[in-house]
Structure formats: structure tokens, C-alpha cells
C-alpha atoms as a PDB file:
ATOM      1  CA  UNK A   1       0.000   0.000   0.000  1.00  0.00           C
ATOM      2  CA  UNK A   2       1.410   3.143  -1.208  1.00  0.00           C
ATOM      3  CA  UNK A   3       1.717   6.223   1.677  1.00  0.00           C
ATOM      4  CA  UNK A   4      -1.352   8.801  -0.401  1.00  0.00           C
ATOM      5  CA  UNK A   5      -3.521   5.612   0.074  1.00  0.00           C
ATOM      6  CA  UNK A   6      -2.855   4.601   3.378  1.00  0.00           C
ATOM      7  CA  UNK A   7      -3.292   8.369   4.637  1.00  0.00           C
ATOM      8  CA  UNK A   8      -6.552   8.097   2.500  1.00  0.00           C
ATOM      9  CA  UNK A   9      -7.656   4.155   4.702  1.00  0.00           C
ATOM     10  CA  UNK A  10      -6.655   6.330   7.429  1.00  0.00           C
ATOM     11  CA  UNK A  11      -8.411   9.344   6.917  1.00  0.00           C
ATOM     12  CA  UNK A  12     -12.097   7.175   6.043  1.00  0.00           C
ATOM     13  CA  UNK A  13     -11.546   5.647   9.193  1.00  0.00           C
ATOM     14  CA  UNK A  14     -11.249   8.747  10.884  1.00  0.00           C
ATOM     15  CA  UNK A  15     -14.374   9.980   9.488  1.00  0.00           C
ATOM     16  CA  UNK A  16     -16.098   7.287  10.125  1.00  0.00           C
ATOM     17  CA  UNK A  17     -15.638   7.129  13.955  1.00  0.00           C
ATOM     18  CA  UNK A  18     -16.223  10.953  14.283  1.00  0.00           C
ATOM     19  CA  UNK A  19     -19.756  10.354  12.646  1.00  0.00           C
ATOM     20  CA  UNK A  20     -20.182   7.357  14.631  1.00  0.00           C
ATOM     21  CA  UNK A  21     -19.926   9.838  17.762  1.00  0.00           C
ATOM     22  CA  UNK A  22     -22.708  12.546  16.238  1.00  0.00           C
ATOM     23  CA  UNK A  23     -24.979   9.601  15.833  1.00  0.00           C
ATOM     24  CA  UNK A  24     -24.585   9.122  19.039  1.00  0.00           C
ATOM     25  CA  UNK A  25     -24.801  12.082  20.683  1.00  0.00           C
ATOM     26  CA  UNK A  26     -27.863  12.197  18.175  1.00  0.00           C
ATOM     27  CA  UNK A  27     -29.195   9.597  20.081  1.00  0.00           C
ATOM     28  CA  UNK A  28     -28.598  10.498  23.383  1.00  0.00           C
ATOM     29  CA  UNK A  29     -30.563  13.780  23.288  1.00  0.00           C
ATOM     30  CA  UNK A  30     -32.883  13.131  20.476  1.00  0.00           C
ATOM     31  CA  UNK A  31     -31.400  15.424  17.796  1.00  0.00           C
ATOM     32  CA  UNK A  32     -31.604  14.605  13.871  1.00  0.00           C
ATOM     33  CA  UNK A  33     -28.416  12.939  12.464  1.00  0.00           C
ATOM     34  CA  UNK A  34     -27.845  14.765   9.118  1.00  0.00           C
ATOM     35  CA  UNK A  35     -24.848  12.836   8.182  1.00  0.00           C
ATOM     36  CA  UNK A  36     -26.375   9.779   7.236  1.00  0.00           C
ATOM     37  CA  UNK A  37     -25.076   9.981   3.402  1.00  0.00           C
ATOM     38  CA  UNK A  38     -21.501  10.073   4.747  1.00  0.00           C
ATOM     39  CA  UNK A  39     -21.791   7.351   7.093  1.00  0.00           C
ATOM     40  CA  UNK A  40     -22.379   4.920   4.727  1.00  0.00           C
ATOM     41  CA  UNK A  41     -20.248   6.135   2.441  1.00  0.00           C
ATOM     42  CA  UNK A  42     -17.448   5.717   4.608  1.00  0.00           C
ATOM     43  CA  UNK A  43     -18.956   2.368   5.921  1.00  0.00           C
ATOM     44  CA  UNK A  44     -18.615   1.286   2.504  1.00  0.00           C
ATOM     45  CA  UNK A  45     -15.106   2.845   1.845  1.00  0.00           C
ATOM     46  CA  UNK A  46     -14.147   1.310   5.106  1.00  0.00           C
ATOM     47  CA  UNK A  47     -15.198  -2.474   4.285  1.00  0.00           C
ATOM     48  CA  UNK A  48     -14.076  -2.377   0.997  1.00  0.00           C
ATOM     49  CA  UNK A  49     -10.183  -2.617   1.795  1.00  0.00           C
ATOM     50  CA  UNK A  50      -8.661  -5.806   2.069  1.00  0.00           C
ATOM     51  CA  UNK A  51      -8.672  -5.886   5.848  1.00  0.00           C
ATOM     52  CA  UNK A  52     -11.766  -3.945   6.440  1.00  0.00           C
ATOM     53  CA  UNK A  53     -13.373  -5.874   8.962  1.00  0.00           C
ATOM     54  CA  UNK A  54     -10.732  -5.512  10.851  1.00  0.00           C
ATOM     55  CA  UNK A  55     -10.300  -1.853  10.985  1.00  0.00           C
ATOM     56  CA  UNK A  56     -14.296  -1.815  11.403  1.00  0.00           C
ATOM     57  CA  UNK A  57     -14.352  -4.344  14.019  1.00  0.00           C
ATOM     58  CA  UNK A  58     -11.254  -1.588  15.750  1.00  0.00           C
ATOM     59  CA  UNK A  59     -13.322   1.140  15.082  1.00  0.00           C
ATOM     60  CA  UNK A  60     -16.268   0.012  16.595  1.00  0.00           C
ATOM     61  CA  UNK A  61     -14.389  -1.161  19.903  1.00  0.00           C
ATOM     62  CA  UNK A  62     -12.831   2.174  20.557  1.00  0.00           C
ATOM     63  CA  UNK A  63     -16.382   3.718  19.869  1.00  0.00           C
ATOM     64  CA  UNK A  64     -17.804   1.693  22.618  1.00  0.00           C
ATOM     65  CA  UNK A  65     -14.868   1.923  24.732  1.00  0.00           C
ATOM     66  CA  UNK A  66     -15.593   6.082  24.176  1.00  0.00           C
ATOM     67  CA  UNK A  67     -19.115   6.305  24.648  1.00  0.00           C
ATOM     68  CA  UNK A  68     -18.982   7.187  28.491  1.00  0.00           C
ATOM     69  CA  UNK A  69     -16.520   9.277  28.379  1.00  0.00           C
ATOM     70  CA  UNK A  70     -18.678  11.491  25.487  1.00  0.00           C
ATOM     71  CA  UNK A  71     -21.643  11.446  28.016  1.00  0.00           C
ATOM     72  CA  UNK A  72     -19.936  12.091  31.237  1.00  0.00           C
ATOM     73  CA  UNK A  73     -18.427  15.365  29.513  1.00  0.00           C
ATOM     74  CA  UNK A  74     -21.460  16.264  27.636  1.00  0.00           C
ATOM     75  CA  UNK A  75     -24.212  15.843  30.970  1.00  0.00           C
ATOM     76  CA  UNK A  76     -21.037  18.159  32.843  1.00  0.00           C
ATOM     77  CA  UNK A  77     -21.435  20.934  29.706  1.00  0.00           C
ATOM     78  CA  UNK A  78     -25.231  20.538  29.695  1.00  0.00           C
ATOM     79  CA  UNK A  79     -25.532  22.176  33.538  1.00  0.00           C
ATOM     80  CA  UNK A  80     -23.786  24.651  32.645  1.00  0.00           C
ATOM     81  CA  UNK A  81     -24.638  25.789  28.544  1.00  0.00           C
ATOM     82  CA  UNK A  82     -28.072  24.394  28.339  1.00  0.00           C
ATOM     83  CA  UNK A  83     -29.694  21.774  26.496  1.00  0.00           C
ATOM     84  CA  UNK A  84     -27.630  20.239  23.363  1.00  0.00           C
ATOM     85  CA  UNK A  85     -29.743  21.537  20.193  1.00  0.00           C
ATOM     86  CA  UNK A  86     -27.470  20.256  16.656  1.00  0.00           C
ATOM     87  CA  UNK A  87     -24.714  18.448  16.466  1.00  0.00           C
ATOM     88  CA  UNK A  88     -21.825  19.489  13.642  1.00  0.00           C
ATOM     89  CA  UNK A  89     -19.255  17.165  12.217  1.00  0.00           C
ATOM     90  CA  UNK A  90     -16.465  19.813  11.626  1.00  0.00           C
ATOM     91  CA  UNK A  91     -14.245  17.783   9.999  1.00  0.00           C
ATOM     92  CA  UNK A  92     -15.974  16.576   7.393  1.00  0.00           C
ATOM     93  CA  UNK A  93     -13.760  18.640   4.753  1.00  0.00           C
ATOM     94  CA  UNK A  94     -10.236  17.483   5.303  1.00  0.00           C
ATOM     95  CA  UNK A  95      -7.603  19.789   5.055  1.00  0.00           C
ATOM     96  CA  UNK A  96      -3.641  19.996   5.897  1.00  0.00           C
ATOM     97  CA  UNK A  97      -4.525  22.859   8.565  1.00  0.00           C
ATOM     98  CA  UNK A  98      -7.873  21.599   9.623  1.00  0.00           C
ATOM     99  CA  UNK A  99      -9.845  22.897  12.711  1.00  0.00           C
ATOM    100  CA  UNK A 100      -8.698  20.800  15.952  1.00  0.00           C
ATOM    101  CA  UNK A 101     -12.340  20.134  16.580  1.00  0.00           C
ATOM    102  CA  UNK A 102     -13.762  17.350  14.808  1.00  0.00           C
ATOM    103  CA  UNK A 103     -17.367  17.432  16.295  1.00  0.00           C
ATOM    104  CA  UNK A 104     -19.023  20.722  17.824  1.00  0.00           C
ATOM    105  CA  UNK A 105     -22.203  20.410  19.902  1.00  0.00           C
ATOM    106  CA  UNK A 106     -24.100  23.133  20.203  1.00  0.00           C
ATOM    107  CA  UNK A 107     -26.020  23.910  23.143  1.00  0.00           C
ATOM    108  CA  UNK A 108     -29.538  26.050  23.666  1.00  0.00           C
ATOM    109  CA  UNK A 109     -27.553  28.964  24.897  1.00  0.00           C
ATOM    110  CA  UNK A 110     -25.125  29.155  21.475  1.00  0.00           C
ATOM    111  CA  UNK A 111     -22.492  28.069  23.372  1.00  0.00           C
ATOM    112  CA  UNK A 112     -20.404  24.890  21.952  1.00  0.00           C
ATOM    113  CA  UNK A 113     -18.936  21.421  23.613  1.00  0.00           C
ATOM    114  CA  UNK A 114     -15.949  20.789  20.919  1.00  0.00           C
ATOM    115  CA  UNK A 115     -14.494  17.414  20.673  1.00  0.00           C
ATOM    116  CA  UNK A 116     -11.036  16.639  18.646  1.00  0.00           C
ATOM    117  CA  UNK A 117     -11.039  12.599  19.145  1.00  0.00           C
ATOM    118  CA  UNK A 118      -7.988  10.474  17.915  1.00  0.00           C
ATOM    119  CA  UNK A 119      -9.500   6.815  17.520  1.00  0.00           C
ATOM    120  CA  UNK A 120      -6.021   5.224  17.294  1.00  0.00           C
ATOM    121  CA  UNK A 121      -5.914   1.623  15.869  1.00  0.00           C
ATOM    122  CA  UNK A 122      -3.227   0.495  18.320  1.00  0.00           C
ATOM    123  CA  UNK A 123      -1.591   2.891  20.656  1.00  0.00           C
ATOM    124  CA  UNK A 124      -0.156   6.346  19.960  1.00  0.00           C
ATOM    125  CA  UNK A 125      -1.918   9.516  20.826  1.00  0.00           C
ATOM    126  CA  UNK A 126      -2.962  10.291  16.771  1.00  0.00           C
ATOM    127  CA  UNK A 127      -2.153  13.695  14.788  1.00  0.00           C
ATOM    128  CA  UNK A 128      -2.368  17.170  17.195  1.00  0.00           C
ATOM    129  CA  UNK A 129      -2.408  19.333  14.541  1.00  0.00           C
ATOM    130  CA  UNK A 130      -1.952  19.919  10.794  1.00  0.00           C
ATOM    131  CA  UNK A 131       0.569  22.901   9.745  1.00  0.00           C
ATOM    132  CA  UNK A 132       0.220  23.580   6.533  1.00  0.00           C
ATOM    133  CA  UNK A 133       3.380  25.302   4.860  1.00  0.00           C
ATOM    134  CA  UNK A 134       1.775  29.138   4.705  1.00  0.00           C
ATOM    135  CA  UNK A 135       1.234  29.077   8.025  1.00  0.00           C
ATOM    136  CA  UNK A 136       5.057  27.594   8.828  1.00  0.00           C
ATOM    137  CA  UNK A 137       6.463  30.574   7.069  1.00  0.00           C
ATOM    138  CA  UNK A 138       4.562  32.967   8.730  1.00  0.00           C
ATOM    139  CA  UNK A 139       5.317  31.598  12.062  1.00  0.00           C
ATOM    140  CA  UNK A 140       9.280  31.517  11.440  1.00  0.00           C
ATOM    141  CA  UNK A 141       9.715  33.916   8.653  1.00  0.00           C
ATOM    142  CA  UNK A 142      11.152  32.291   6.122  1.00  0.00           C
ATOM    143  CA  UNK A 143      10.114  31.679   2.234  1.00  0.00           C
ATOM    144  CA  UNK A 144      10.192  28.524   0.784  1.00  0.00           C
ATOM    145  CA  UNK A 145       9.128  29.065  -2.848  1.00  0.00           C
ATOM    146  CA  UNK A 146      12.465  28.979  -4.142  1.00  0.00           C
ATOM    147  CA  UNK A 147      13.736  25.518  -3.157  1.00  0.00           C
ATOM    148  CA  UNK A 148      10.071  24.052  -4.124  1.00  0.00           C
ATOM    149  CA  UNK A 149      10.253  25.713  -7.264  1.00  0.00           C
ATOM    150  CA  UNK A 150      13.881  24.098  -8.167  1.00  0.00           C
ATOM    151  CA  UNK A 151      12.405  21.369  -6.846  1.00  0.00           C
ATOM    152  CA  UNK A 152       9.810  20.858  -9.591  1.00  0.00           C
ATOM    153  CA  UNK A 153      12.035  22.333 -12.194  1.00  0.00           C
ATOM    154  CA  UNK A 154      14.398  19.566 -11.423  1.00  0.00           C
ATOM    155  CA  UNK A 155      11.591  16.756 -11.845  1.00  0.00           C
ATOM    156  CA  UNK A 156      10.829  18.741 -14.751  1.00  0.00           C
ATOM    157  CA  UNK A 157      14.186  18.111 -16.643  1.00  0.00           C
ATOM    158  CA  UNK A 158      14.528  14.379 -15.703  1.00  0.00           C
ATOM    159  CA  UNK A 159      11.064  14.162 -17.023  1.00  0.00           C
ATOM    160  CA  UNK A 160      12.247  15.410 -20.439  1.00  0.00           C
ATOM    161  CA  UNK A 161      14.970  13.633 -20.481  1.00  0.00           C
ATOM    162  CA  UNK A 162      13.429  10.579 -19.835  1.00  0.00           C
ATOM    163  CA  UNK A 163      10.551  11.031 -22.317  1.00  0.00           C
ATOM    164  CA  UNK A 164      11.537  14.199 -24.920  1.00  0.00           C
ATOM    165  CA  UNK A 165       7.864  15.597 -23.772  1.00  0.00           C
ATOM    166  CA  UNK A 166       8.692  19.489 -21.699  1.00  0.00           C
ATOM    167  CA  UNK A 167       5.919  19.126 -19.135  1.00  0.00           C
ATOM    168  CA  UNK A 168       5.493  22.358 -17.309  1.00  0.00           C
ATOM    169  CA  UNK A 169       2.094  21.889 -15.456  1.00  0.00           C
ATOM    170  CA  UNK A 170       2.583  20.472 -11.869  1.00  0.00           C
ATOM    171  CA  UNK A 171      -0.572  18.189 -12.120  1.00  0.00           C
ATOM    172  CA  UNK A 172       0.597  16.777 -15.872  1.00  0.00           C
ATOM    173  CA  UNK A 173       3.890  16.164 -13.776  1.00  0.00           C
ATOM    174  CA  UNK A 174       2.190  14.330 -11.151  1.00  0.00           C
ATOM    175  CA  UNK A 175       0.125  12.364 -13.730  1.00  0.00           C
ATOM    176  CA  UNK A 176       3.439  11.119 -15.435  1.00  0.00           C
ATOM    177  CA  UNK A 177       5.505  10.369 -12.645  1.00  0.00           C
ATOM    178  CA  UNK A 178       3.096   8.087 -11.543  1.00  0.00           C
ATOM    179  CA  UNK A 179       3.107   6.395 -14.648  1.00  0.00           C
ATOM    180  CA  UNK A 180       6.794   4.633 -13.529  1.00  0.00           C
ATOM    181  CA  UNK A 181       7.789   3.375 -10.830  1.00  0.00           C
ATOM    182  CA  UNK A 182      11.415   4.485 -12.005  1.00  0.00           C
ATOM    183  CA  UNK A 183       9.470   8.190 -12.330  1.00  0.00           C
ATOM    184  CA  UNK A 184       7.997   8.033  -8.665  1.00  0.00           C
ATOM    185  CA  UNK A 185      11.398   6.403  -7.294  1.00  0.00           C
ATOM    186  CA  UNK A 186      13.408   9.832  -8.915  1.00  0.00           C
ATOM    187  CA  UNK A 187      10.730  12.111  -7.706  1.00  0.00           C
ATOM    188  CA  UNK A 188      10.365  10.661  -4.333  1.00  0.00           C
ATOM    189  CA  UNK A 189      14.311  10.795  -3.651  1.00  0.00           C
ATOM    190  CA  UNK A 190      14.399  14.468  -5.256  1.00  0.00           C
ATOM    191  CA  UNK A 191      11.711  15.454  -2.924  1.00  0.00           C
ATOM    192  CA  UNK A 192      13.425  14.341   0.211  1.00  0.00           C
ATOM    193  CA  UNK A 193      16.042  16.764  -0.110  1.00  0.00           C
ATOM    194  CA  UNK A 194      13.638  19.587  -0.286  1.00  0.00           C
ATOM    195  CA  UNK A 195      11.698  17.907   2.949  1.00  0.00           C
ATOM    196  CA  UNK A 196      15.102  17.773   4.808  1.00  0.00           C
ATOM    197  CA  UNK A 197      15.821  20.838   3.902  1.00  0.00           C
ATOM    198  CA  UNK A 198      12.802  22.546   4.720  1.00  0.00           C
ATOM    199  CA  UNK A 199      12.680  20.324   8.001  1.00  0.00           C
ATOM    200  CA  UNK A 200      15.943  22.067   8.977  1.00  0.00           C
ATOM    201  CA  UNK A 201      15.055  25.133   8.329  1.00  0.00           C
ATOM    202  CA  UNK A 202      11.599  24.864  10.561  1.00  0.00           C
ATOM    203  CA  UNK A 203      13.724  23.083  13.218  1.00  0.00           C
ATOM    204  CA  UNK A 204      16.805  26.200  13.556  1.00  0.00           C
ATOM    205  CA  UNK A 205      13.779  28.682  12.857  1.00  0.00           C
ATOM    206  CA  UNK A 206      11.754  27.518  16.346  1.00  0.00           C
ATOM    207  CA  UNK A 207      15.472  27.716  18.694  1.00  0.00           C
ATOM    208  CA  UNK A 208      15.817  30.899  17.711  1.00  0.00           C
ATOM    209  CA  UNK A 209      12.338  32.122  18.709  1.00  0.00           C
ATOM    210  CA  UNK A 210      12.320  34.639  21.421  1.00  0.00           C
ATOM    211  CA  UNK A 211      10.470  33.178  24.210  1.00  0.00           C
ATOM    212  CA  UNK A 212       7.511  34.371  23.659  1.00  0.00           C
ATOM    213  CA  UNK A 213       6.986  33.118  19.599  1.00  0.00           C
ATOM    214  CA  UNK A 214       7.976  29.994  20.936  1.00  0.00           C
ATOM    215  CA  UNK A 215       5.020  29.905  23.522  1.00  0.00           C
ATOM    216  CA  UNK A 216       2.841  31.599  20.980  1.00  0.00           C
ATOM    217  CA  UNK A 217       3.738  28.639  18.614  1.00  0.00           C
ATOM    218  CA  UNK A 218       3.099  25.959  21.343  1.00  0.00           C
ATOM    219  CA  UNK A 219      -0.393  27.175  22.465  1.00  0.00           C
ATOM    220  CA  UNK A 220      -1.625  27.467  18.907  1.00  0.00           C
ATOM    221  CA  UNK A 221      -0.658  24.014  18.166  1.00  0.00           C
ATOM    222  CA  UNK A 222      -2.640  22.851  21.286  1.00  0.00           C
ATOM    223  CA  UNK A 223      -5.258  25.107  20.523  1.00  0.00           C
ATOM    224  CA  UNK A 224      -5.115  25.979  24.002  1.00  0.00           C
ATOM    225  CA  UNK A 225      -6.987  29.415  23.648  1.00  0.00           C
ATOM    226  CA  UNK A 226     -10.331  27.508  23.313  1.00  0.00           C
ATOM    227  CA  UNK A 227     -12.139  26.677  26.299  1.00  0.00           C
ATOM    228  CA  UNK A 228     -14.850  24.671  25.500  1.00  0.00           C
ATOM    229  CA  UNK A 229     -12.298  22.147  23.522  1.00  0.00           C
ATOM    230  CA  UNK A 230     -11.977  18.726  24.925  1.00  0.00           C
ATOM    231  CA  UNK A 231      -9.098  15.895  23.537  1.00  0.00           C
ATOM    232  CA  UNK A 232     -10.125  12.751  23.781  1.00  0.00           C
ATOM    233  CA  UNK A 233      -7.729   9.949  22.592  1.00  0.00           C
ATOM    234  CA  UNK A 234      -8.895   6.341  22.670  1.00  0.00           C
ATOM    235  CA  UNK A 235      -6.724   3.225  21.441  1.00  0.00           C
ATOM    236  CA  UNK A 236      -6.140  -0.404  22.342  1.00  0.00           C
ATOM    237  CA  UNK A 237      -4.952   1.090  26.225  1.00  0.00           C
ATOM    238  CA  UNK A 238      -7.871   2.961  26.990  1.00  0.00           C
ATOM    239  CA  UNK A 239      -8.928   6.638  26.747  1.00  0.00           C
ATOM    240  CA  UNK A 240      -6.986   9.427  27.603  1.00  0.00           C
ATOM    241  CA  UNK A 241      -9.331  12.698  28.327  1.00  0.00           C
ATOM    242  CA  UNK A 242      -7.963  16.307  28.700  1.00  0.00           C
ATOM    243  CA  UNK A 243      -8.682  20.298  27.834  1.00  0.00           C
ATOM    244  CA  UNK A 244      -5.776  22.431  26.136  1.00  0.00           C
ATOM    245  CA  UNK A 245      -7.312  24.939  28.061  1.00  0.00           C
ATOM    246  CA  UNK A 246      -5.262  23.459  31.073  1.00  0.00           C
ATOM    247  CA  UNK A 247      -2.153  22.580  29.503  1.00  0.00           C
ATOM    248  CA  UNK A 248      -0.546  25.992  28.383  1.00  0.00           C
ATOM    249  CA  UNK A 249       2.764  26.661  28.110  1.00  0.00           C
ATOM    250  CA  UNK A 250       4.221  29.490  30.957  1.00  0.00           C
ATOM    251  CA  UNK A 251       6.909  31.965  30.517  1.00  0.00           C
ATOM    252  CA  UNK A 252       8.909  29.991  33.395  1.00  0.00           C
ATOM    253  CA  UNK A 253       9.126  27.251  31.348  1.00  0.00           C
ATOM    254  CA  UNK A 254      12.074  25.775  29.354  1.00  0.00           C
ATOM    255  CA  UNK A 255      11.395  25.231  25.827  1.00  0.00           C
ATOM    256  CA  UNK A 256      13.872  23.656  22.871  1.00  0.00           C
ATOM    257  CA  UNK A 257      13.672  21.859  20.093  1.00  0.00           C
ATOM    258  CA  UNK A 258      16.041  18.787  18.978  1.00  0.00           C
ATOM    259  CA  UNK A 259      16.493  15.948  16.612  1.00  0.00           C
ATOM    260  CA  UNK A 260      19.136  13.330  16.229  1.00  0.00           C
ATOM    261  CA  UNK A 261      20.891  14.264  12.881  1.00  0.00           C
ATOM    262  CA  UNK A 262      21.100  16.357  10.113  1.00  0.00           C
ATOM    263  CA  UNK A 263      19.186  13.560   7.799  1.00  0.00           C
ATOM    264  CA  UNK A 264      16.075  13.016  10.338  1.00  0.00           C
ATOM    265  CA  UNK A 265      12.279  14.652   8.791  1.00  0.00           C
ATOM    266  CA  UNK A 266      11.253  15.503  11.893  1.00  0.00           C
ATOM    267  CA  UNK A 267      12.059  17.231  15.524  1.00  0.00           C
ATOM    268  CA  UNK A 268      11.176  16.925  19.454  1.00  0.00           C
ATOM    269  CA  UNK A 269      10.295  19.817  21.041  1.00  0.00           C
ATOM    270  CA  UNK A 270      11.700  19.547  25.225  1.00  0.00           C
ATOM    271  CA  UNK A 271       9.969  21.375  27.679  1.00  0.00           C
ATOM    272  CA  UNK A 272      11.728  21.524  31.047  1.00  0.00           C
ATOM    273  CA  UNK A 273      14.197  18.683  29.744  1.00  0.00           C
ATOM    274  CA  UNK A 274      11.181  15.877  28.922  1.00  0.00           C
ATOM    275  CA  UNK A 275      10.359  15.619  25.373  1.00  0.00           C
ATOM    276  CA  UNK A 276       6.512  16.760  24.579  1.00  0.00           C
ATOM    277  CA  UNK A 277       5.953  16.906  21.365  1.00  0.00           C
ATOM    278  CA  UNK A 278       7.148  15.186  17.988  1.00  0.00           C
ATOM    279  CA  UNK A 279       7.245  17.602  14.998  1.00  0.00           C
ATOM    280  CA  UNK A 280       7.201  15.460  11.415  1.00  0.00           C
ATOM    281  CA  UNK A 281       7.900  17.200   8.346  1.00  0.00           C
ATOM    282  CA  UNK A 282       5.650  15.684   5.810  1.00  0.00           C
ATOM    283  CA  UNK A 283       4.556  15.403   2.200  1.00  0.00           C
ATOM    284  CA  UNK A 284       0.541  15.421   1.673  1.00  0.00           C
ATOM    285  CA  UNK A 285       0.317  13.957  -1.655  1.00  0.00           C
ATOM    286  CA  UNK A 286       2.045  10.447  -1.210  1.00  0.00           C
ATOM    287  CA  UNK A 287       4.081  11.138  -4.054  1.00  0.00           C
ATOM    288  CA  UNK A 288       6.724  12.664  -2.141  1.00  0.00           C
ATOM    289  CA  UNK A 289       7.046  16.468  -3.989  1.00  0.00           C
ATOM    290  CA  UNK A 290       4.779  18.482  -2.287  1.00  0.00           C
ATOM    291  CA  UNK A 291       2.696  19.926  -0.742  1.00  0.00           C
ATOM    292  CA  UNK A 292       4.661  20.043   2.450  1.00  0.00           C
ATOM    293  CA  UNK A 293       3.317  20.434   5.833  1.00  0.00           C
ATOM    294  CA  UNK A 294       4.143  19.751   9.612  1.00  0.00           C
ATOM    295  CA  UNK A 295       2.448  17.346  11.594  1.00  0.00           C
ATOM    296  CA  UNK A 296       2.370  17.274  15.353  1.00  0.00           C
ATOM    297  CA  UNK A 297       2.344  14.621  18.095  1.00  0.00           C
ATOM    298  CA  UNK A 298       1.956  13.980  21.489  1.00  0.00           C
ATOM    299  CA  UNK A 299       5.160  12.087  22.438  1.00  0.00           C
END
């Protein structure tokens, strides 16, 4: 299984065990389920890879394993915002920079119960947040369009000289590198360099944040601002509940970033000496060339 279709297996799954929580939050307090469509879309989707059952069968025992912990937090918010009146499956568009929240309930008095679940098919803690490239070089002020323009001018030339045919259109590009596995081999190695590179860059970027960027950078990946967000990570261990809202980042603390060698994708962030987070630099097409992005994990 290549990496674009894995993410996609993964990201189906995903779907399908957010929607599995609307239904039944639906259910508890007699609300209409408007994503019926969708669920058995992704039902289907989900069942129709080779080990389906299995990841359905996973699925459905971290949904029940869940289910208390969604109602406990839910009959908690209800004392105190009112009666739950719609649910809203925010994540139903995926994006690199998606909104933490995954599911919003809204209650009578307009306030909201947001829920970013990770339904993890063994153990981990699942993806904190999505940083899509923009939003990289606005937080360390740099500009990347140069190398990732060399970079596709470089896949450009091999292409020609490969076929004779002076593709200039990034999707054409795609197209034909997919077309050989000798294409997606060259493309996949040129890419790295520019992922390395850019991984680098992000890495030496975040050490030399004052203090306060660098707290500025850890509460927005935690989305620690919102305070009606609630984390809830559930795999084959258990379930793991917390709000952002209580884990922010002081000025007292001590925060740096480091990896293990000039080749590695990715970066731990220390805080106070005990590694936090795991920063991977990533590709979002599966082909290896771009888009890139940054994607964050509890360590």
C-alpha cells in the first residue's frame, strides 16, 4: 500500500468514527443525524479494503470503549450551557490545517462542547495538529518558494529527459511520474532533499524564537486558547481525556527543540528537559514532492 492511500484508509476511518460519535450524541438527546449519506459512504469505503473488517471491528471497539466518556463530559457541559440543540461534524472537509475540533455540539444557549477525538488503531496519541506550509512561514519567517520551485524544475528536466515531452504543469507532472515506478522512485528521492531541507530550516527557525513566539507557537498548536475544547484519545490502552485549556505553556518554562541528525524529517520539542511533542515534516500527496506540511504529536 502506497503512503497517499494509506493516509486516505486512514483518513475514512477517521471519518467514520467521528460520525459514529454525532450519531450518538444524536441519540442520546434526540437530535436529527444529518450525516447519514456520509456514514455509509465511509462504511462502505471502510469495508471495501482488504482488511476492512478488521479496521471496522477496531473502530467500533474504541467507539464503545468512548461512549462514556462522550456522556460524562457532555451531561457536565449541559448544567452549565443548556440543552444540546445540533450536532456538527467539523471535519468533514479534510484539510492539511484543519480545525482541531472534529465534532461541535451546540447547546440552547449558542455556546459549543468541541471534541477533537484520535480513535487510534493500536496505541499512539494520533495527529495534534496539521501545519500547513503558509502558516510555517509565517510563524518563522522564512520563504520557501524557491527551493520548491527548483524542486519541480528539477523533476521537470529528468522528465524530459526521460521522455523528450517538456511538461510544465505540476498536475501533468504528477500524472506522469506516476506512470513509472522508475518516475515516482526519482521524484520521491528528489523530494526528500527539499523535505530535509525545509525540516531544517523549521527546526533552527523555532530555537531561535524569542520566548515568547515559541510559547505563541506551542499554544496554537494545542489550541489551548479555546475553552470549551476537549481531547479525547482512545486506542487499544484505553482513553486518555484532557482540555488544552489546562495545559498551556508558561513563561517559566524551558522550551527547545532537537532531533538526532542532520538527515532526520522531523524534531522533538523539550519542555523543562522531557520531550513533549514530535514535529514530522511531511509530504501530503504520497508522491513525495509536495505539498509540504508539519504534523504534530503527542510524544
Amino acid at each position: 500500500m502506497n503512503k497517499n492511500h494509506k493516509e486516505k484508509s486512514n483518513r475514512a476511518q477517521a471519518d467514520l468514527f467521528e460520525l459514529l460519535v454525532c450519531q450518538y450524541i444524536c441519540s442520546l438527546y434526540r437530535i436529527t443525524f444529518s450525516y447519514s449519506d456520509d456514514l455509509s459512504k465511509l462504511l462502505k469505503s471502510v469495508l471495501d479494503k482488504k482488511d476492512g473488517k478488521e479496521r471496522l471491528a477496531t473502530q467500533n471497539n474504541n467507539f464503545i470503549t468512548i461512549k462514556p466518556e462522550i456522556k460524562s463530559i457532555l451531561n457536565k457541559e449541559i448544567k452549565i450551557k443548556g440543552k444540546i440543540i445540533n450536532v456538527i461534524w467539523t471535519g468533514r472537509h479534510f484539510v492539511v490545517e484543519q480545525s482541531t475540533s472534529d465534532i461541535d455540539a451546540e447547546h440552547k444557549s449558542k455556546k459549543k462542547t468541541r471534541f477533537s477525538i484520535k480513535s487510534i488503531t493500536r496505541s499512539g496519541s494520533g495527529t495534534l495538529k496539521n501545519i500547513g506550509l503558509q502558516r510555517l512561514e509565517s510563524f518563522f519567517g522564512f520563504n520557501f518558494f524557491e527551493p520548491q520551485d527548483k524542486m519541480w524544475s528539477k523533476l521537470q528536466k529528468y522528465i524530459f529527459k526521460e521522455t523528450g515531452k517538456n511538461i510544465v504543469a505540476q498536475g501533468k507532472l504528477k500524472k506522469t511520474v506516476k506512470t513509472k515506478k522508475k518516475f515516482l522512485e526519482w521524484a520521491k528521492n528528489n523530494g526528500k532533499q527539499y523535505q530535509r531541507l525545509l525540516n531544517n530550516i523549521c527546526f533552527e527557525s523555532f530555537n531561535k524564537l524569542s520566548k515568547t513566539k515559541k510559547i505563541e507557537f506551542l499554544n496554537y498548536i494545542t489550541d489551548c486558547y479555546d475553552e470549551d475544547l476537549y481531547v479525547i484519545i482512545v486506542n487499544n490502552k484505553g482513553v486518555v481525556v484532557y482540555k488544552p485549556v489546562e495545559k498551556q505553556t508558561n513563561s517559566k518554562d524551558r522550551i527547545k527543540a532537537k532531533k538526532m541528525n542532520s538527515e532526520d524529517v522531523g524534531y522533538t520539542i523539550y519542555i523543562n528537559n522531557k520531550a513533549i511533542y514530535r514535529v514530522q515534516t511531511n509530504n501530503t500527496n504520497g508522491i513525495g514532492i509536495s505539498s509540504f506540511c508539519q504534523r504534530v504529536f503527542l510524544v
